[in-house]
PDB file of N, CA and C in Angstrom:
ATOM      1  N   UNK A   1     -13.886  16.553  19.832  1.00  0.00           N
ATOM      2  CA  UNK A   1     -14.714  16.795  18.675  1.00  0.00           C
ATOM      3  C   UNK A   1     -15.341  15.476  18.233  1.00  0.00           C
ATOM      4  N   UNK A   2     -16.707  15.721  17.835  1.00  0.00           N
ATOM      5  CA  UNK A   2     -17.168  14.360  17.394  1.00  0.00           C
ATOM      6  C   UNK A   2     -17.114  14.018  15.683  1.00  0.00           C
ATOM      7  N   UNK A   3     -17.241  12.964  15.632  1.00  0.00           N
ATOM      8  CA  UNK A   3     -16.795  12.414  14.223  1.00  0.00           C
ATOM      9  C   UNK A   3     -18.226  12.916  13.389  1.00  0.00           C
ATOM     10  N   UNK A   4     -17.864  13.062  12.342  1.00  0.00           N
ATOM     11  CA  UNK A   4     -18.994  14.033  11.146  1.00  0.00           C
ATOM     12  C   UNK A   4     -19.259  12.856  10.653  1.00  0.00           C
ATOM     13  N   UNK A   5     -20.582  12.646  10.430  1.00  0.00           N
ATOM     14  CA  UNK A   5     -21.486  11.673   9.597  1.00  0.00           C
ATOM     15  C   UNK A   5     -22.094  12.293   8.390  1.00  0.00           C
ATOM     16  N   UNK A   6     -21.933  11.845   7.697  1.00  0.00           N
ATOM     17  CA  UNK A   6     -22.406  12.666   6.610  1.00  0.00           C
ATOM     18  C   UNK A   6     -23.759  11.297   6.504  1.00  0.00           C
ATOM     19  N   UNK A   7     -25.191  12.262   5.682  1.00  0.00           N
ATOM     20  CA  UNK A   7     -26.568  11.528   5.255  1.00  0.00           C
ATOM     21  C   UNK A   7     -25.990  10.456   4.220  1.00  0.00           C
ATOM     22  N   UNK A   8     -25.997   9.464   4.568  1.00  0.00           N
ATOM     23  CA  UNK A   8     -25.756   8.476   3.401  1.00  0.00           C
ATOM     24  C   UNK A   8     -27.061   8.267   2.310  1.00  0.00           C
ATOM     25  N   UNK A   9     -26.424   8.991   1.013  1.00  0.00           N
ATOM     26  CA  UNK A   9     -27.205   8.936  -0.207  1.00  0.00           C
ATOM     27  C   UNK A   9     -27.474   7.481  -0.747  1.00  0.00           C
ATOM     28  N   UNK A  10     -28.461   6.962  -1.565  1.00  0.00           N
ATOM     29  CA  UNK A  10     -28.235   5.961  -2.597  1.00  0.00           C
ATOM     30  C   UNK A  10     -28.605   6.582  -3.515  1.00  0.00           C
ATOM     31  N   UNK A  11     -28.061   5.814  -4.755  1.00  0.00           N
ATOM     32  CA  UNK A  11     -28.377   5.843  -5.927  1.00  0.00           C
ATOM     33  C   UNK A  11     -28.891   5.169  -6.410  1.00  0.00           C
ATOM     34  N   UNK A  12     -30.244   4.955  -7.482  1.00  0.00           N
ATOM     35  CA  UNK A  12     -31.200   4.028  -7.432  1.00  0.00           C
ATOM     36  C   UNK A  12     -31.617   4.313  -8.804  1.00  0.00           C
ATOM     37  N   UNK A  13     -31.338   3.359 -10.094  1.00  0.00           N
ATOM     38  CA  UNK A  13     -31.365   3.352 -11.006  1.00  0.00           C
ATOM     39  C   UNK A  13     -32.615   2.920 -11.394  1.00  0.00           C
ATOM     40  N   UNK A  14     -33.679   3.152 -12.135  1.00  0.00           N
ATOM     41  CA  UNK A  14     -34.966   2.881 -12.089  1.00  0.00           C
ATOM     42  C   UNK A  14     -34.456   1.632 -13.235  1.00  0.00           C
ATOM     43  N   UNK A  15     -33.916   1.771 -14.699  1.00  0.00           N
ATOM     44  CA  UNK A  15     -33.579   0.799 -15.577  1.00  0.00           C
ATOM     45  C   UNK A  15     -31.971   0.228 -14.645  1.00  0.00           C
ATOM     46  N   UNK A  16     -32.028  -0.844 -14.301  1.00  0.00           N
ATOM     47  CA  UNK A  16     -30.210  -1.337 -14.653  1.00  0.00           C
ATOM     48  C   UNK A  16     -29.269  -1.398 -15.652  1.00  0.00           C
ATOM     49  N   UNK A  17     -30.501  -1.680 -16.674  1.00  0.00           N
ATOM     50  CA  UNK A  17     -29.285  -1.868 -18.030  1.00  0.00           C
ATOM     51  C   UNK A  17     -29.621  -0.883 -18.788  1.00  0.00           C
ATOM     52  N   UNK A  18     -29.675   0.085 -18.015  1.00  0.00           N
ATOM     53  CA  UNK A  18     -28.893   1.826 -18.915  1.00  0.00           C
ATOM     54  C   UNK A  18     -27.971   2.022 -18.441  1.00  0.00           C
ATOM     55  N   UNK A  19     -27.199   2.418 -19.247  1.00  0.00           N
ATOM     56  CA  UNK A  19     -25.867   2.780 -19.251  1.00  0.00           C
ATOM     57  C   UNK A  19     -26.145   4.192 -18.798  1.00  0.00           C
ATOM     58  N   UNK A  20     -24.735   4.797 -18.577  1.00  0.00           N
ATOM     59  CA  UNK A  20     -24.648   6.430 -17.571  1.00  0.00           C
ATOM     60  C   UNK A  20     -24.832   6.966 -19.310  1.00  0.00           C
ATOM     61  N   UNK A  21     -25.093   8.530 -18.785  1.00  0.00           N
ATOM     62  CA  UNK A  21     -24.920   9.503 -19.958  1.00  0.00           C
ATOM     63  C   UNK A  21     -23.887  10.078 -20.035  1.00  0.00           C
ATOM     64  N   UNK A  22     -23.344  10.600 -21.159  1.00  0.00           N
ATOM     65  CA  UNK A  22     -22.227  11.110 -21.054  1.00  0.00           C
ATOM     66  C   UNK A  22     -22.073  12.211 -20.170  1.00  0.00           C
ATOM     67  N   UNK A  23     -22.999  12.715 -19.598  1.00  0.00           N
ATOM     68  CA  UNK A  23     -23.198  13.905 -18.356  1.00  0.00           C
ATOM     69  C   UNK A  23     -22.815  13.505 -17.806  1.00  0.00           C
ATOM     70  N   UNK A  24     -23.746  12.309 -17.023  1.00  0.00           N
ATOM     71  CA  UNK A  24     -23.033  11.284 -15.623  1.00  0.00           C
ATOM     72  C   UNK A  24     -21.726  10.962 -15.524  1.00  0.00           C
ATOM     73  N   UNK A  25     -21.471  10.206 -17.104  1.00  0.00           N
ATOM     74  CA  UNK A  25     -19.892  10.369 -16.953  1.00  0.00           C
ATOM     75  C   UNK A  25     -18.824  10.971 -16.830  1.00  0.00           C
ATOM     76  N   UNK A  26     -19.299  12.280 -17.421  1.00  0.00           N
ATOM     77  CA  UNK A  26     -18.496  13.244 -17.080  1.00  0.00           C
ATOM     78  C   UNK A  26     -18.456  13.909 -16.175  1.00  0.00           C
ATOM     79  N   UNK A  27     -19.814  13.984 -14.858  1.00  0.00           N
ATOM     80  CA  UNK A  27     -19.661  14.470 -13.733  1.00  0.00           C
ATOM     81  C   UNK A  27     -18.852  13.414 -12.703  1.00  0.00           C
ATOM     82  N   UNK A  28     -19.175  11.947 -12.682  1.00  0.00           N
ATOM     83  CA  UNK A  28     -18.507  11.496 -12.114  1.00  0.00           C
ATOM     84  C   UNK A  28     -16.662  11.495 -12.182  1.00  0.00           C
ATOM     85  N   UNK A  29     -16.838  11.862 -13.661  1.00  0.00           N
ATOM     86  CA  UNK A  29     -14.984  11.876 -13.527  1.00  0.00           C
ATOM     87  C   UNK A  29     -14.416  13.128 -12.787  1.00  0.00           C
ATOM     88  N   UNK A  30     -15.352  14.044 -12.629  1.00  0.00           N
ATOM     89  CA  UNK A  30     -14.816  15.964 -12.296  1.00  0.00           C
ATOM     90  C   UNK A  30     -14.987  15.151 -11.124  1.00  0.00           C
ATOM     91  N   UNK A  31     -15.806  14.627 -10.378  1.00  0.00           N
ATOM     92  CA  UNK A  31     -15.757  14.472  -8.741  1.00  0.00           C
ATOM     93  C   UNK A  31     -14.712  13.733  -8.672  1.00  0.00           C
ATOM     94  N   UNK A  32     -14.669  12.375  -8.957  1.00  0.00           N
ATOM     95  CA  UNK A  32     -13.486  11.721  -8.786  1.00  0.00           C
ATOM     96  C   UNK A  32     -11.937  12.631  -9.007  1.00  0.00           C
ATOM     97  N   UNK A  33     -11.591  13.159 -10.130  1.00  0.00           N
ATOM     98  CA  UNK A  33     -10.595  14.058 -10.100  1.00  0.00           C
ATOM     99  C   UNK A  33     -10.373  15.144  -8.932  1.00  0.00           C
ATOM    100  N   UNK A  34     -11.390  15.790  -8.617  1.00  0.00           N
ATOM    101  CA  UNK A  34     -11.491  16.944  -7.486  1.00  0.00           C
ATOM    102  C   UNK A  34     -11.162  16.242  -6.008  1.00  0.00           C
ATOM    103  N   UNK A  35     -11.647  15.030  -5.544  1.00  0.00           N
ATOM    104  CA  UNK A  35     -11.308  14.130  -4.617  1.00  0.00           C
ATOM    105  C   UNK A  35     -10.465  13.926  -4.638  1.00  0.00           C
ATOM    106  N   UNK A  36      -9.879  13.432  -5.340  1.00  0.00           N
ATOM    107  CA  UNK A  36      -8.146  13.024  -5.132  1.00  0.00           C
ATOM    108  C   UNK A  36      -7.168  13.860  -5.422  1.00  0.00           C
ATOM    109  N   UNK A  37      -7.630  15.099  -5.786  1.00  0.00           N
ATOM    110  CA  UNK A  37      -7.214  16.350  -5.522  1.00  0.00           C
ATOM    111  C   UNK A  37      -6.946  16.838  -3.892  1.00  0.00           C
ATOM    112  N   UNK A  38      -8.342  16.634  -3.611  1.00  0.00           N
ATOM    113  CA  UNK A  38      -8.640  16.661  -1.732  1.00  0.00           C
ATOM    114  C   UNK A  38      -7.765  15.840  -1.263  1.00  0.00           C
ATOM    115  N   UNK A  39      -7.699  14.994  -1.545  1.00  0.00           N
ATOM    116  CA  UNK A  39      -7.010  13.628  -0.616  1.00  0.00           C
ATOM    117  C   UNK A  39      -5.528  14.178  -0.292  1.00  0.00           C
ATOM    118  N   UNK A  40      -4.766  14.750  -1.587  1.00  0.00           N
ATOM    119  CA  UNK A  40      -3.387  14.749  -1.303  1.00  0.00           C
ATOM    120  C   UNK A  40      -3.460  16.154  -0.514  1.00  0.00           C
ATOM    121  N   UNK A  41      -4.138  17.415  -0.538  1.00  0.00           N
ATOM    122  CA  UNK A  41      -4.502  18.099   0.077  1.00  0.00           C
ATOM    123  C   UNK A  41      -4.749  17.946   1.067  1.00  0.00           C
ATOM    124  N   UNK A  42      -5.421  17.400   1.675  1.00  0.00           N
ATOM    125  CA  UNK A  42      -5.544  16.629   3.102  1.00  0.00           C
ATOM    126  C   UNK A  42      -4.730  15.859   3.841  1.00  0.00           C
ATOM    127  N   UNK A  43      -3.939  15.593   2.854  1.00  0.00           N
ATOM    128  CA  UNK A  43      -2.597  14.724   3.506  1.00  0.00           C
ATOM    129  C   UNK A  43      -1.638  15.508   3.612  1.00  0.00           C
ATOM    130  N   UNK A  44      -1.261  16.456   2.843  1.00  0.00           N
ATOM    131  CA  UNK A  44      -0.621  17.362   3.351  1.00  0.00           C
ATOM    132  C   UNK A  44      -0.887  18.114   5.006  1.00  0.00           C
ATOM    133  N   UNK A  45      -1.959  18.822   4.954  1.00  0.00           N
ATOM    134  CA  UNK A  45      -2.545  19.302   5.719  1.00  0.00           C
ATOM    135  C   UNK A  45      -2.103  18.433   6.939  1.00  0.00           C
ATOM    136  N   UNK A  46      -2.239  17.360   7.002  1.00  0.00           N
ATOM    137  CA  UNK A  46      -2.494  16.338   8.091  1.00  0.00           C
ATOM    138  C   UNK A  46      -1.227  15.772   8.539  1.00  0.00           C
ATOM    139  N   UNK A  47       0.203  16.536   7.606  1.00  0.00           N
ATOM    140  CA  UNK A  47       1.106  16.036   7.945  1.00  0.00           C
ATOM    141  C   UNK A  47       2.049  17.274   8.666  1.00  0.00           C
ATOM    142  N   UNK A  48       1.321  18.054   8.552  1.00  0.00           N
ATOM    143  CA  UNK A  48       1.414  20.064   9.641  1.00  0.00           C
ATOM    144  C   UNK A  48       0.300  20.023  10.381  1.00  0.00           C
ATOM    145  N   UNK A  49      -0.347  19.262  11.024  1.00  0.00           N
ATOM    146  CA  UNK A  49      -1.554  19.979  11.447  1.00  0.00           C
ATOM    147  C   UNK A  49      -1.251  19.797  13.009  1.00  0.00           C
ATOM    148  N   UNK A  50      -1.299  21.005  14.259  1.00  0.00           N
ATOM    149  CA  UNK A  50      -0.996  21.007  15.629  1.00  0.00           C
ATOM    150  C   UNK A  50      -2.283  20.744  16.303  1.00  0.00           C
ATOM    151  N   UNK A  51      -3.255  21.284  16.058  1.00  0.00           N
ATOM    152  CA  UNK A  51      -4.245  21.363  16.659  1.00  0.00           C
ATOM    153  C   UNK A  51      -5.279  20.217  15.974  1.00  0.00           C
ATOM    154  N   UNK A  52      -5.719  19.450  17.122  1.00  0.00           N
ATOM    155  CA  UNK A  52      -6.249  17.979  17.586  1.00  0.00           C
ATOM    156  C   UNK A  52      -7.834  18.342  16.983  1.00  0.00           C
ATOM    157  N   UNK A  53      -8.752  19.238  17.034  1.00  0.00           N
ATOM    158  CA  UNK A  53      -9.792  19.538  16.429  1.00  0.00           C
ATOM    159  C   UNK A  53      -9.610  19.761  15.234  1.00  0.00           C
ATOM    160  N   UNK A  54      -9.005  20.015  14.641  1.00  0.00           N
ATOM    161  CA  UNK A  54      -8.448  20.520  13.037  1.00  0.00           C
ATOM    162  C   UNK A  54      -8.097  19.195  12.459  1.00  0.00           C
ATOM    163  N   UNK A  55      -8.037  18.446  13.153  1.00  0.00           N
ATOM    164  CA  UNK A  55      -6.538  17.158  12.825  1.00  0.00           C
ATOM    165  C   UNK A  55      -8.116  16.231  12.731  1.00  0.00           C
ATOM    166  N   UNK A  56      -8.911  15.988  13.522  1.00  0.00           N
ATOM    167  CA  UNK A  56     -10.282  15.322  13.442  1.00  0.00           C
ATOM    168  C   UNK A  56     -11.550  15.442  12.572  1.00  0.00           C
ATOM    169  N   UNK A  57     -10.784  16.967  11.734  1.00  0.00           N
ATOM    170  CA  UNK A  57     -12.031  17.575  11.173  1.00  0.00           C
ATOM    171  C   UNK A  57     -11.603  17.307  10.014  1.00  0.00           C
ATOM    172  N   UNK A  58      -9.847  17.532   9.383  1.00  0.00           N
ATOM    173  CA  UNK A  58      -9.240  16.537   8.763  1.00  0.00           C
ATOM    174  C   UNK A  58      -9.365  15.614   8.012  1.00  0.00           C
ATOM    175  N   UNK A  59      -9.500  14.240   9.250  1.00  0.00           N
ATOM    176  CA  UNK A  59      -9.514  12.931   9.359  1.00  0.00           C
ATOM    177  C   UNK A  59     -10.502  12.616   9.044  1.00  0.00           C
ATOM    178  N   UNK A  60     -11.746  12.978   9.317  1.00  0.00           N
ATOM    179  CA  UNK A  60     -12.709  13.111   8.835  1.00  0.00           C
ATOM    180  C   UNK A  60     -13.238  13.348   7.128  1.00  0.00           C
ATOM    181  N   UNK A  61     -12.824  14.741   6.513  1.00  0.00           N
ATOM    182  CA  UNK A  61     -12.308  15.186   5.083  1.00  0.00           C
ATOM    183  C   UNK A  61     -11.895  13.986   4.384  1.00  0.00           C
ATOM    184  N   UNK A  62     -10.772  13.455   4.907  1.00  0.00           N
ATOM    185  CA  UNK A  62     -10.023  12.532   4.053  1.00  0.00           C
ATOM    186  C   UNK A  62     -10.498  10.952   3.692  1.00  0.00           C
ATOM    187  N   UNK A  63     -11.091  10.796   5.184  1.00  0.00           N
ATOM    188  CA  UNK A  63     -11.999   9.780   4.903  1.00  0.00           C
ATOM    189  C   UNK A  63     -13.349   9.817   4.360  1.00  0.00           C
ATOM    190  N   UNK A  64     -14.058  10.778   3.601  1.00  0.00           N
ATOM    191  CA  UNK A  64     -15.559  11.285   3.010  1.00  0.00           C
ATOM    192  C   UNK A  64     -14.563  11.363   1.479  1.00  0.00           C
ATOM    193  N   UNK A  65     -13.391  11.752   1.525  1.00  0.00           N
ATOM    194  CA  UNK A  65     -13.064  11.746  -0.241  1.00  0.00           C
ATOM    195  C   UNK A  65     -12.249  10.255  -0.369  1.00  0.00           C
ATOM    196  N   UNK A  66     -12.233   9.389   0.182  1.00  0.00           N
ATOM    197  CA  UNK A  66     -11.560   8.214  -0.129  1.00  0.00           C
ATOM    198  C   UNK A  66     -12.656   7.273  -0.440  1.00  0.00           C
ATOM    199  N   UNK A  67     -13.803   7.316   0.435  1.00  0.00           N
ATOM    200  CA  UNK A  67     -15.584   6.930   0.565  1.00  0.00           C
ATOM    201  C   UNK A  67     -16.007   7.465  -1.244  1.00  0.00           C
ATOM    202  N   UNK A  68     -15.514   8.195  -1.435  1.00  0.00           N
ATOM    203  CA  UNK A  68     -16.339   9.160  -2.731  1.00  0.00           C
ATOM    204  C   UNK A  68     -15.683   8.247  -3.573  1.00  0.00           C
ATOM    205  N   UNK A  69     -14.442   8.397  -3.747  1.00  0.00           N
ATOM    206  CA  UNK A  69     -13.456   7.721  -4.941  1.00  0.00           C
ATOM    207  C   UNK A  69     -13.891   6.441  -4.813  1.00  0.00           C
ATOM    208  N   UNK A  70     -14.064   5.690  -3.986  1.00  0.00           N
ATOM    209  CA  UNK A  70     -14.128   4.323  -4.462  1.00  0.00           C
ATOM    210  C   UNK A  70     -15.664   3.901  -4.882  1.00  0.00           C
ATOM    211  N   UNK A  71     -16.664   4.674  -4.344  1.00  0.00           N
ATOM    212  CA  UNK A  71     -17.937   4.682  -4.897  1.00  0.00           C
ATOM    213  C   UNK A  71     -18.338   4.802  -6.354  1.00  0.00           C
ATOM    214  N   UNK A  72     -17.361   6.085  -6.455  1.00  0.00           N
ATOM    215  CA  UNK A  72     -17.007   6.378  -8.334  1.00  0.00           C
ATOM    216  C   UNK A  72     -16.441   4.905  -9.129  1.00  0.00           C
ATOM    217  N   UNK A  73     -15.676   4.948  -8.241  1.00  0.00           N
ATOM    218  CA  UNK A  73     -14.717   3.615  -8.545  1.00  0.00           C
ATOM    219  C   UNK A  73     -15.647   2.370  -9.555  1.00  0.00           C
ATOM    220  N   UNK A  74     -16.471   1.888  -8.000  1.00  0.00           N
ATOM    221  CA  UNK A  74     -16.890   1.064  -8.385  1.00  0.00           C
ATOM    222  C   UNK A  74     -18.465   1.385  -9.475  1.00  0.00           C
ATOM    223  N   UNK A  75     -18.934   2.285  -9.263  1.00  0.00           N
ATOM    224  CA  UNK A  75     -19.789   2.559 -10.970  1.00  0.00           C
ATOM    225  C   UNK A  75     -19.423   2.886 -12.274  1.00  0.00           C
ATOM    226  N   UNK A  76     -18.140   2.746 -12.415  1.00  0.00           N
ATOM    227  CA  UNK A  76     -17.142   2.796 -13.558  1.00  0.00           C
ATOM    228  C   UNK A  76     -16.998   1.525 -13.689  1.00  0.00           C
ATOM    229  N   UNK A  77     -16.442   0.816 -12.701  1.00  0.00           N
ATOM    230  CA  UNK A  77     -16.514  -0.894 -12.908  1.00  0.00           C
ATOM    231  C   UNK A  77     -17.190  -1.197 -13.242  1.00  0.00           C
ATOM    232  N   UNK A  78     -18.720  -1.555 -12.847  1.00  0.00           N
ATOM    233  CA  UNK A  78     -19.839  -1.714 -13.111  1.00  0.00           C
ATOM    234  C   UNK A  78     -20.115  -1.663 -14.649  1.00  0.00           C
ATOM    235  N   UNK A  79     -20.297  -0.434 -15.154  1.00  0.00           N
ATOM    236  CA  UNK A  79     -20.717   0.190 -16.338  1.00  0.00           C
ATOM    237  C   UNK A  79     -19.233  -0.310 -17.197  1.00  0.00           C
ATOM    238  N   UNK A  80     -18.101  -0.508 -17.169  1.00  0.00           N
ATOM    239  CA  UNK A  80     -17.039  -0.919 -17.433  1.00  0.00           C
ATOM    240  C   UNK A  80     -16.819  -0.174 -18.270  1.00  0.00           C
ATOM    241  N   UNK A  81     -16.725   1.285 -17.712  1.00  0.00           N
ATOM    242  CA  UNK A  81     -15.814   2.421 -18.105  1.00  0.00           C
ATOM    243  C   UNK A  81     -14.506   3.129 -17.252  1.00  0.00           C
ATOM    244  N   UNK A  82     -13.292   3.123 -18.073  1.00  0.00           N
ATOM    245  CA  UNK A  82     -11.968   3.335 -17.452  1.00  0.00           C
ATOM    246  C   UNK A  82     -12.017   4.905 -16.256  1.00  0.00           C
ATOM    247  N   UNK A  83     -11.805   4.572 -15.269  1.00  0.00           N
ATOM    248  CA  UNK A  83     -12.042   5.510 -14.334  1.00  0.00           C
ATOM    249  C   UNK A  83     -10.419   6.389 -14.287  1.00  0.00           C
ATOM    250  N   UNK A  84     -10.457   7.698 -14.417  1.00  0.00           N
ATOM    251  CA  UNK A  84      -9.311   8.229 -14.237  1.00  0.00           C
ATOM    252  C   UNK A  84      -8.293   7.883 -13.694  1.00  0.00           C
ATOM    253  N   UNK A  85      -7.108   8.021 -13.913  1.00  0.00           N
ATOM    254  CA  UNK A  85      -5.541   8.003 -12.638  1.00  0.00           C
ATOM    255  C   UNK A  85      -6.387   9.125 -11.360  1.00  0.00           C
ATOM    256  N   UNK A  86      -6.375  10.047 -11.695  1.00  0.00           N
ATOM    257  CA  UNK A  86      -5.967  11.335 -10.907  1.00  0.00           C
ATOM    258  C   UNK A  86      -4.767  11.489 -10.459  1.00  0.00           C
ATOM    259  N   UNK A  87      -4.741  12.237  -9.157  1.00  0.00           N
ATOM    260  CA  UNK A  87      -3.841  12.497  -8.587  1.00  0.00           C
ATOM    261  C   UNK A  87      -3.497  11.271  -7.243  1.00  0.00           C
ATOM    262  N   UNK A  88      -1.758  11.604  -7.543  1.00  0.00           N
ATOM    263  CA  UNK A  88      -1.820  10.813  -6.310  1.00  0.00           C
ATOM    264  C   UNK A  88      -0.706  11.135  -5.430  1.00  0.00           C
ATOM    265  N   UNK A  89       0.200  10.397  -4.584  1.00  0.00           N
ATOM    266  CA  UNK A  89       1.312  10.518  -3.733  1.00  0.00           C
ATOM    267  C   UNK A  89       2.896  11.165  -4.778  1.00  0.00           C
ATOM    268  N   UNK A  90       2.424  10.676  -5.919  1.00  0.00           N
ATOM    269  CA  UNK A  90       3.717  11.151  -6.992  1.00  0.00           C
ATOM    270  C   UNK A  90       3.548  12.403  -7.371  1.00  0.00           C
ATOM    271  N   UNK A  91       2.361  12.945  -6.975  1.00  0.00           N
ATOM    272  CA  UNK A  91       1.969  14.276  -7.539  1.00  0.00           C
ATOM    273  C   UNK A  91       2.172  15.586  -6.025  1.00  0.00           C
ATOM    274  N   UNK A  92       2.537  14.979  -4.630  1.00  0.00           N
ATOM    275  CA  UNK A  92       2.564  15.894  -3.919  1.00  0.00           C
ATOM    276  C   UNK A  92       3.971  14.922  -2.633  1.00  0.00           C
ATOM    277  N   UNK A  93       4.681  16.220  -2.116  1.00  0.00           N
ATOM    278  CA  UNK A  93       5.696  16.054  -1.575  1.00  0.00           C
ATOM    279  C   UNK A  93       5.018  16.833   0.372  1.00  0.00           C
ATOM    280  N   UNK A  94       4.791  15.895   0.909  1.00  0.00           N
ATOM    281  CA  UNK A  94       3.860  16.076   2.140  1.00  0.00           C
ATOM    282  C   UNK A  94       5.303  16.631   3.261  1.00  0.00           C
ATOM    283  N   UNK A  95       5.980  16.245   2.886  1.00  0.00           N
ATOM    284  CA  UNK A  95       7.372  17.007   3.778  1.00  0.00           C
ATOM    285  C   UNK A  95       8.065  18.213   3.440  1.00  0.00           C
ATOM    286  N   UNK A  96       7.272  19.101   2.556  1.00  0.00           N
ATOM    287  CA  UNK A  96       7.486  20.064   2.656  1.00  0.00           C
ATOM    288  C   UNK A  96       7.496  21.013   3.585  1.00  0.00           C
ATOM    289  N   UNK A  97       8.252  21.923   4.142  1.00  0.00           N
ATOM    290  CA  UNK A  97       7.354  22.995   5.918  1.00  0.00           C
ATOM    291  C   UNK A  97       6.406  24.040   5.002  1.00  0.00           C
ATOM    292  N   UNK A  98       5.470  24.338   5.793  1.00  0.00           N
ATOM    293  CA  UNK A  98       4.329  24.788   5.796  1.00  0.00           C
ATOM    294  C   UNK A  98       5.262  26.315   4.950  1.00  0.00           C
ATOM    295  N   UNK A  99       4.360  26.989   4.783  1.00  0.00           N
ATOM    296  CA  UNK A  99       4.829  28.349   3.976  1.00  0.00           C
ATOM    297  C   UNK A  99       4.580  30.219   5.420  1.00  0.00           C
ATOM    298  N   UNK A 100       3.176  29.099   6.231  1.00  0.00           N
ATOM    299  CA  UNK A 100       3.010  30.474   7.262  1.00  0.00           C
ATOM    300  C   UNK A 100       2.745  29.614   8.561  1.00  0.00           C
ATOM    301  N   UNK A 101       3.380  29.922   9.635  1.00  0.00           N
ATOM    302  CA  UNK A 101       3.246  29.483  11.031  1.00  0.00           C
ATOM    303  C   UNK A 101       3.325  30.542  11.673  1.00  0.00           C
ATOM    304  N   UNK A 102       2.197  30.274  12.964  1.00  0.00           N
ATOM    305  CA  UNK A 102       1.849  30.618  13.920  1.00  0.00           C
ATOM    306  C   UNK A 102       2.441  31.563  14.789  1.00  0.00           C
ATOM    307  N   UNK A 103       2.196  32.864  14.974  1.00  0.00           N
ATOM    308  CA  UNK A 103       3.352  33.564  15.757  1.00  0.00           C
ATOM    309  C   UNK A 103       3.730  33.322  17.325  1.00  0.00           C
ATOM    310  N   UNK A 104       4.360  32.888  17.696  1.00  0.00           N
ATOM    311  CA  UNK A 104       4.479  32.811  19.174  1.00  0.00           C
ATOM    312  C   UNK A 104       4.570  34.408  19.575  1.00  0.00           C
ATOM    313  N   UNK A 105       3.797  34.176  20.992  1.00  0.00           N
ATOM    314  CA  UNK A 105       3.053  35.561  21.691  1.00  0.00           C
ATOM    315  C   UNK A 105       4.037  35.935  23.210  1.00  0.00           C
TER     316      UNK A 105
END
């Protein structure tokens, strides 16, 4: 399987020294939250996953929401507004066994 590229967006502020709106800010925090939502989701996933196309498609996932979070990241820095916790490794137990497996035939 080949590796997924996603269109790399910019963002291109016509003023610099405007500050985000409280929209912006508040959409960027729902993405950032929903991502690191994904992430531990994905790590789960990735810590059951058998099949090598699934496992790439994955790997892939996890690395496009780690890309997202720190992008958020850093326009919160920027603007020097406190960027959420979210979720993280304290919030999910990846050694759990799966709940449905595969029937052998």
């Amino acid at each position: 399987m080949v590796t997924i590229k996603p269109i790399k967006l910019n963002s291109y502020k016509t003023n610099t020294t405007e500050k985000l709106t409280s929209a912006e800010m508040g959409k960027l925090w729902a993405i950032y939250m929903g991502n690191s939502m994904s992430k531990c989701i994905l790590s789960y996933f990735l810590q059951h996953v058998e099949d090598n196309n699934i496992k790439t498609l994955l790997e892939n996932a996890l690395k496009l929401c780690e890309e997202f979070m720190k992008t958020i990241k850093d326009i919160f820095e920027k603007e020097n507004f406190p960027f959420p916790k979210g979720f993280s490794e304290e919030d999910i137990n990846i050694s759990v066994p799966r709940l449905f497996e595969k029937e052998s035939v």
